[in-house]
Protein backbone atom coordinates (compact mmCIF):
# COMPACT_ATOMS: atom_id res chain seq x y z
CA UNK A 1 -2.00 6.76 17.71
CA UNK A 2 0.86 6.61 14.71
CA UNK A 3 0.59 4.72 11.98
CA UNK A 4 2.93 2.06 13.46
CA UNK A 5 0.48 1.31 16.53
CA UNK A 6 -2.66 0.88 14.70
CA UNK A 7 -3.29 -2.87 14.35
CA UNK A 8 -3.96 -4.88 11.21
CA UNK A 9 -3.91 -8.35 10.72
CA UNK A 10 -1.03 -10.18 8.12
CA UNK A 11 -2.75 -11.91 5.33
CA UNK A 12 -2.77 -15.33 6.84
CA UNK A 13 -4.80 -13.48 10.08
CA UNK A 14 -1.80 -12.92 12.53
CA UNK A 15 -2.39 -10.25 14.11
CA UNK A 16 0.19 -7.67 13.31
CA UNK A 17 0.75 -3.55 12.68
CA UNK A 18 3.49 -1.72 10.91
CA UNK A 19 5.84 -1.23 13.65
CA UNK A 20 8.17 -3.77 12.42
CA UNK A 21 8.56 -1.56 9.30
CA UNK A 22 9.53 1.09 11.74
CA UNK A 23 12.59 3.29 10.43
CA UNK A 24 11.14 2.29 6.55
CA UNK A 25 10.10 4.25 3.64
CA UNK A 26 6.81 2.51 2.97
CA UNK A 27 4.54 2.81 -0.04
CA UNK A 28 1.16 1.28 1.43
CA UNK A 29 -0.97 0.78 -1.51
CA UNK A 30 -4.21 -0.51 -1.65
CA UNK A 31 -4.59 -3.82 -4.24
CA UNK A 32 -6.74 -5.44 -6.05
CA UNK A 33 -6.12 -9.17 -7.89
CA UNK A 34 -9.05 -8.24 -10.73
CA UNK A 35 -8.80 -4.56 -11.68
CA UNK A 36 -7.50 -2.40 -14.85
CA UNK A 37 -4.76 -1.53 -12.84
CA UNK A 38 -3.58 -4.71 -11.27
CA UNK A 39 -0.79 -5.19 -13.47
CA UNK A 40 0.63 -1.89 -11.30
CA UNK A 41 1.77 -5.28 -8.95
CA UNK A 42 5.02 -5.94 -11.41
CA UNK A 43 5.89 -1.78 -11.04
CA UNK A 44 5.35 -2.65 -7.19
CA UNK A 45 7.41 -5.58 -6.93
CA UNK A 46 10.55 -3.89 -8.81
CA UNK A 47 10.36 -0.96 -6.78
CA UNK A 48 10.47 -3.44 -3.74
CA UNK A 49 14.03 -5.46 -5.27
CA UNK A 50 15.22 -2.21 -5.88
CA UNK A 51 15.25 -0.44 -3.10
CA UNK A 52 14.38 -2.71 -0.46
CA UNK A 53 18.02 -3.08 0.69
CA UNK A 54 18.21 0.34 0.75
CA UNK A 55 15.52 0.03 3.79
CA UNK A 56 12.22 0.30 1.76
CA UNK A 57 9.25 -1.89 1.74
CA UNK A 58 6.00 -1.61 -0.57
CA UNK A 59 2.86 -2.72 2.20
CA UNK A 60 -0.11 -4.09 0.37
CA UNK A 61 -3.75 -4.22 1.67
CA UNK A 62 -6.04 -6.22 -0.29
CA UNK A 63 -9.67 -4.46 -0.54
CA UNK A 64 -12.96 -5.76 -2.69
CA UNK A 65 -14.59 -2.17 -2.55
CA UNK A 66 -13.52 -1.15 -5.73
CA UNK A 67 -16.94 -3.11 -7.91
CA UNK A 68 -15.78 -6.22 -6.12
CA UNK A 69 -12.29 -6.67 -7.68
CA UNK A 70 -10.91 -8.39 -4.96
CA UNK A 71 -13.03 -11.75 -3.96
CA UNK A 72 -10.92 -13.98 -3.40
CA UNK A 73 -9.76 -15.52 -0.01
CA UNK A 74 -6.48 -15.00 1.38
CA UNK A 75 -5.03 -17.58 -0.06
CA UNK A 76 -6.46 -17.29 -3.29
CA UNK A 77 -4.93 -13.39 -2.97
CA UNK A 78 -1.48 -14.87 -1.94
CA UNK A 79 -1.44 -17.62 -4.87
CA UNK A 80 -2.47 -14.97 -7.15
CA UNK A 81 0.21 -12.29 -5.86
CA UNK A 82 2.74 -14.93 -6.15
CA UNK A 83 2.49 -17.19 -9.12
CA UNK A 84 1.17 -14.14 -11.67
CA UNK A 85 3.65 -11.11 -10.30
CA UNK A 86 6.29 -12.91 -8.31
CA UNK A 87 5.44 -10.45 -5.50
CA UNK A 88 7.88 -10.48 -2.48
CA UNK A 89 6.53 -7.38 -0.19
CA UNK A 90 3.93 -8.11 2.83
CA UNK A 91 0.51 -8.62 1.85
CA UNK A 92 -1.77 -7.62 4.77
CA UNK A 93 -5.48 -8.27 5.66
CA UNK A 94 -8.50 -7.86 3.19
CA UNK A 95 -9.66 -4.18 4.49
CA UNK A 96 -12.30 -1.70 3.46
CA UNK A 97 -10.66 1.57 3.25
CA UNK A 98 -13.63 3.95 2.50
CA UNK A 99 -16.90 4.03 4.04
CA UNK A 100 -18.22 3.32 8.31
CA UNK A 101 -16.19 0.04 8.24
CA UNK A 102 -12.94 1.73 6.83
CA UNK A 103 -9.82 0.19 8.50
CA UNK A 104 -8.58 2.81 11.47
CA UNK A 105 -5.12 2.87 9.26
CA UNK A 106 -6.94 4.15 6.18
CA UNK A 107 -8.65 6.75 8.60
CA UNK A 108 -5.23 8.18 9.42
CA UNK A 109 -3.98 7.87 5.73
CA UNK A 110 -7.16 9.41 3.95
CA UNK A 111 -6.57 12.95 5.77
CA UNK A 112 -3.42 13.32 3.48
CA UNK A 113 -4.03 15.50 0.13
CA UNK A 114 -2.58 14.41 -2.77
CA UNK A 115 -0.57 16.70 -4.93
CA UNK A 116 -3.44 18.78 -5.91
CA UNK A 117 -4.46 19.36 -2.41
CA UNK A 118 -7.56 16.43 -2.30
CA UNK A 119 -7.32 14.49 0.92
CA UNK A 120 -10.51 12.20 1.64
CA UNK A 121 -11.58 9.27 0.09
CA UNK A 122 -9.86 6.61 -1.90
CA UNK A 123 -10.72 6.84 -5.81
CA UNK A 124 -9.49 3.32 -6.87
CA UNK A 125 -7.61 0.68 -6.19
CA UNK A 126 -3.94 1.01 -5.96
CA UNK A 127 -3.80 4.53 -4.28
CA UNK A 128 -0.42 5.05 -2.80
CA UNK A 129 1.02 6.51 -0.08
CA UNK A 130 4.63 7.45 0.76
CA UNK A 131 5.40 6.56 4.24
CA UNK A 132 9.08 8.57 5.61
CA UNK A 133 11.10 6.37 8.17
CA UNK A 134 9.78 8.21 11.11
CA UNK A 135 6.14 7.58 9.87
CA UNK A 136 4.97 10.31 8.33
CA UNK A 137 2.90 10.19 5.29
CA UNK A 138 4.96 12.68 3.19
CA UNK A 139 2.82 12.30 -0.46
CA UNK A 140 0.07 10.54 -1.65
CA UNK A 141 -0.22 9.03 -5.59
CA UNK A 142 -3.80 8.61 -6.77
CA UNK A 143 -4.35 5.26 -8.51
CA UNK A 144 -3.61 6.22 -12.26
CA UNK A 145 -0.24 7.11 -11.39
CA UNK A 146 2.17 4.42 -12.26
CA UNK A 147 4.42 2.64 -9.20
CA UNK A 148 7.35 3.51 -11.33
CA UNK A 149 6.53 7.22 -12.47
CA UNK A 150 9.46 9.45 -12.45
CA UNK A 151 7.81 11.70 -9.41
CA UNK A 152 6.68 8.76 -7.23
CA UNK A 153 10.55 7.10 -7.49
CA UNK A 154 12.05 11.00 -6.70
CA UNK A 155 9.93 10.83 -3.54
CA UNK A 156 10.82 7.58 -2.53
CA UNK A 157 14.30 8.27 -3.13
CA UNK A 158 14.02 11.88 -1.26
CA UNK A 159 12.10 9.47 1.68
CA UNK A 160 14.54 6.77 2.00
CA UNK A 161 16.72 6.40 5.25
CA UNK A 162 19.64 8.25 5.35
């Protein structure tokens, strides 16, 4: 299975995957409306008006593993998203992405190291992963490392579609 077949559900609960991003660069990040790092959403959501015309999408998946940083319902997460960071990029379902319940997606995504070679878990909230058009995870960004860090916009420009 790629990570274009695996279903996951949109944020309002229709059922979805990311084969409509097919033939993308994708950064799927894991996000978070109450954490140290939230404010990472503004880097997000200019990385997504800057390149998304270029054929680029930033893929969020709201998860409340992180000491319970992301309660709220999906609406709440949507009203939130849009009305404090103006975000425009697809929000998909609330997910666990660690543990026995961890979304089949994050399965597939946690066997890629990062630069330093660590694959497994997720640390944080707002881990990233760079997604190339043909769907293969080609670098992961722990959750310290800013959306807009000179490395992570050199890989997303090396990843975009020709």
């Amino acid at each position: 299975m790629t990570l274009y077949d695996t279903p996951i559900g949109t944020l309002d609960g229709d059922p979805s995957s990311l084969e409509p991003f097919e033939g993308k660069a994708l950064l799927l990040v894991n996000v978070a409306s109450k954490c140290g790092l939230t404010p990472q959403y503004e880097g997000l959501e200019r990385l997504q008006r800057t390149y998304a015309d270029r054929g680029f999408s930033v893929v969020g998946f709201p998860c409340n593993q992180f000491m319970g940083q992301e309660p709220g319902s999906a609406e709440e997460i949507k009203e939130f998203c849009s009305t404090t960071y103006g975000v425009s990029f697809p929000l998909m379902e609330k997910i666990e992405v660690n543990g026995e319940n961890r979304h089949p997606l994050y399965e597939q995504l946690t066997e890629v190291p990062d630069a330093e070679g660590t694959a497994g878990d997720i640390t944080w909230n707002f881990e990233k992963f760079l997604v190339s058009p043909t769907g293969e995870v080609v670098a992961r960004f722990r959750p310290q490392v800013d959306p807009e860090d000179p490395v992570v916009i050199e890989a997303i420009e090396a990843a975009l579609p020709v």
